[in-house]
Protein backbone atom coordinates (compact mmCIF):
# COMPACT_ATOMS: atom_id res chain seq x y z
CA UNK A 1 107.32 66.89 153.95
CA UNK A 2 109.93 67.37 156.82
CA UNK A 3 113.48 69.45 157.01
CA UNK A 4 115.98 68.93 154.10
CA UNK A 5 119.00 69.85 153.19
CA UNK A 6 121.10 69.94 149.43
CA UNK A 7 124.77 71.21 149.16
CA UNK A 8 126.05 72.15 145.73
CA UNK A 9 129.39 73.48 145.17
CA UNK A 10 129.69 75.98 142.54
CA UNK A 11 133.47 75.92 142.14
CA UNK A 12 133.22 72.84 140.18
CA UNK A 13 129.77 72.44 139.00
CA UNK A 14 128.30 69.46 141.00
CA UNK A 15 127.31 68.12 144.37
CA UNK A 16 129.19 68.90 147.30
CA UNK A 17 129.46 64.96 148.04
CA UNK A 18 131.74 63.97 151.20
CA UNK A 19 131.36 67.39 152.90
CA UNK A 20 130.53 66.86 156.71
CA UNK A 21 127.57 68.92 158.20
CA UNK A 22 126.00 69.14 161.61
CA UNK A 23 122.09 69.76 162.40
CA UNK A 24 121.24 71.72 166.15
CA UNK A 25 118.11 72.78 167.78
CA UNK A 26 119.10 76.21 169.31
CA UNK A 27 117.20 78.41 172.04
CA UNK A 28 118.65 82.05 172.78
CA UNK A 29 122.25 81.38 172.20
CA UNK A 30 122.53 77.66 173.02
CA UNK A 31 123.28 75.23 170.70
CA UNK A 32 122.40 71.09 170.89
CA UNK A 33 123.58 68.79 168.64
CA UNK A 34 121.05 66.79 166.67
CA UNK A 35 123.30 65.01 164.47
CA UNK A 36 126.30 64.97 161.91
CA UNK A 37 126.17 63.27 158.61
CA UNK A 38 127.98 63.22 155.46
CA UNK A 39 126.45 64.28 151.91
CA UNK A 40 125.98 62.06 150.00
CA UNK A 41 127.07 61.47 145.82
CA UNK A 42 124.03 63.99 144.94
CA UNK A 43 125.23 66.31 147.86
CA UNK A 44 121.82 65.52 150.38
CA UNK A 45 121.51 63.40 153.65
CA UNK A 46 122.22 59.95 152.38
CA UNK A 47 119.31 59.20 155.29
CA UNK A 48 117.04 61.46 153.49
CA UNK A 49 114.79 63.75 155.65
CA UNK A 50 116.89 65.43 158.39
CA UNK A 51 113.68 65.42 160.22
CA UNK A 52 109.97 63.67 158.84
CA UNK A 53 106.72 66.15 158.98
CA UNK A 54 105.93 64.23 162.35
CA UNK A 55 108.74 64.51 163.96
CA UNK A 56 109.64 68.58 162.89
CA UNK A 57 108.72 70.98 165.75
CA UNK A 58 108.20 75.07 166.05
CA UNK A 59 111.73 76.43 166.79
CA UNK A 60 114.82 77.50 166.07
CA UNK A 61 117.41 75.63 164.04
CA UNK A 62 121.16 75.82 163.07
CA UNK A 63 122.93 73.93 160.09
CA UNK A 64 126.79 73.63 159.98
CA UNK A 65 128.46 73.05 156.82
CA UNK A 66 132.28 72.23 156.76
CA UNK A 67 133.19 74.36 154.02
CA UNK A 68 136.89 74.31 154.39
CA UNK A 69 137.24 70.83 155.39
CA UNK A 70 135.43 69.35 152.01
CA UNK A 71 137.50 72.11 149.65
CA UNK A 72 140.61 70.95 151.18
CA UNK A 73 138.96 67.03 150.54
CA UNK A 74 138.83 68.60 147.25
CA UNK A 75 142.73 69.48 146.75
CA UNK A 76 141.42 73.17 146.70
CA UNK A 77 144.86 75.41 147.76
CA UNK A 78 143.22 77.62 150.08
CA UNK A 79 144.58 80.57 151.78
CA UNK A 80 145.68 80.40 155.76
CA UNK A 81 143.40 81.35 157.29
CA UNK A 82 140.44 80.70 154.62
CA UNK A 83 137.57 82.78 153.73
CA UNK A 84 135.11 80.29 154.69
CA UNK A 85 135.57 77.78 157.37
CA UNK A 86 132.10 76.69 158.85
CA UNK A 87 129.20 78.01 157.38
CA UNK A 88 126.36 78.13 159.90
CA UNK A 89 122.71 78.69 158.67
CA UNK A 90 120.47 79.61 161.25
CA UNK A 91 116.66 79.02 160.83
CA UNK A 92 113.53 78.84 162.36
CA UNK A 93 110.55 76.97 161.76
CA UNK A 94 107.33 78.74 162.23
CA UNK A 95 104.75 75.80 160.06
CA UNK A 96 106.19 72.09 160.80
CA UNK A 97 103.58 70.56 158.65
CA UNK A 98 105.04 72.57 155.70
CA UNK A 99 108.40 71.49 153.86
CA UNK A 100 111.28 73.28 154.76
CA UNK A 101 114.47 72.97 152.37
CA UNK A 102 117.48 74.67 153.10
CA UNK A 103 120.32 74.51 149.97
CA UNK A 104 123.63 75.86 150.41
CA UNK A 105 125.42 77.11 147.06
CA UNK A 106 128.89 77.36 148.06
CA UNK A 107 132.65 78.00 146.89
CA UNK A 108 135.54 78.91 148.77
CA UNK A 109 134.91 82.14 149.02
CA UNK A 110 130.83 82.95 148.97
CA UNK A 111 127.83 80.84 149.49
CA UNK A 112 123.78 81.77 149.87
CA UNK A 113 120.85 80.04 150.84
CA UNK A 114 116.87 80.49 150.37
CA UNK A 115 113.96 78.23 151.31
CA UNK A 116 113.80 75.73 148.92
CA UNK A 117 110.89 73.78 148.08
C-alpha cells in the first residue's frame, strides 16, 4: 500500500508511456518538489510506489502531468496555445496506511481522475 499513480491516454487507446510528471508536498499555497519521473511502457512510475505505506504521511499533495509535452512526443498537431498544458491534481491524504491511487485519463482536450484502488 503507498501513493500510486497510472496515466492512460484515451486519444489512442493505451498507456501514456514517455509523458513526464512531477510529485509535490504542498502546504497553503506552497509547492515542494518531491520528484519527476517518466511513465513508463504501461504508463506508471517505472520505480513503482511514488511513496511506500511507511514512508506516506497526512497532508496535502500535488501531481503534475505534462499533457502537452507527451501529445506533442506523440506528433499530436495541437492548437497554439493548447487546451491542456499541465494538468495538476491536487490531493490530500487523510489515512496513510490506506492505498491511495490517483489515474489520470487524458486527451488533448479533457482528462478526469478518481481514487483508484
Amino acid at each position: 500500500m503507498g501513493l500510486s499513480t497510472h496515466v492512460l491516454d484515451t486519444m489512442h487507446g493505451g498507456p501514456a508511456f514517455g509523458m513526464q510528471v512531477a510529485l509535490y508536498t504542498t502546504q497553503g499555497g506552497a509547492a515542494s518538489l518531491v520528484k519527476r519521473f517518466k511513465l513508463d511502457d504501461d504508463g506508471r512510475n517505472p520505480d513503482g510506489l511514488l511513496y511506500d505505506s511507511a514512508s506516506l504521511k497526512v497532508g496535502t499533495y500535488r501531481l503534475e502531468f505534462d499533457v502537452a509535452g507527451y501529445f506533442k512526443s506523440r506528433q499530436v498537431l495541437l492548437p497554439e496555445p493548447n487546451f491542456l498544458n499541465l494538468v495538476s491534481v491536487d490531493f490530500g491524504i487523510a489515512h496513510p496506511e490506506q492505498n491511495y491511487h490517483v489515474p489520470l485519463l487524458v486527451s488533448p482536450w479533457s482528462y478526469s481522475t478518481y481514487r483508484g484502488s
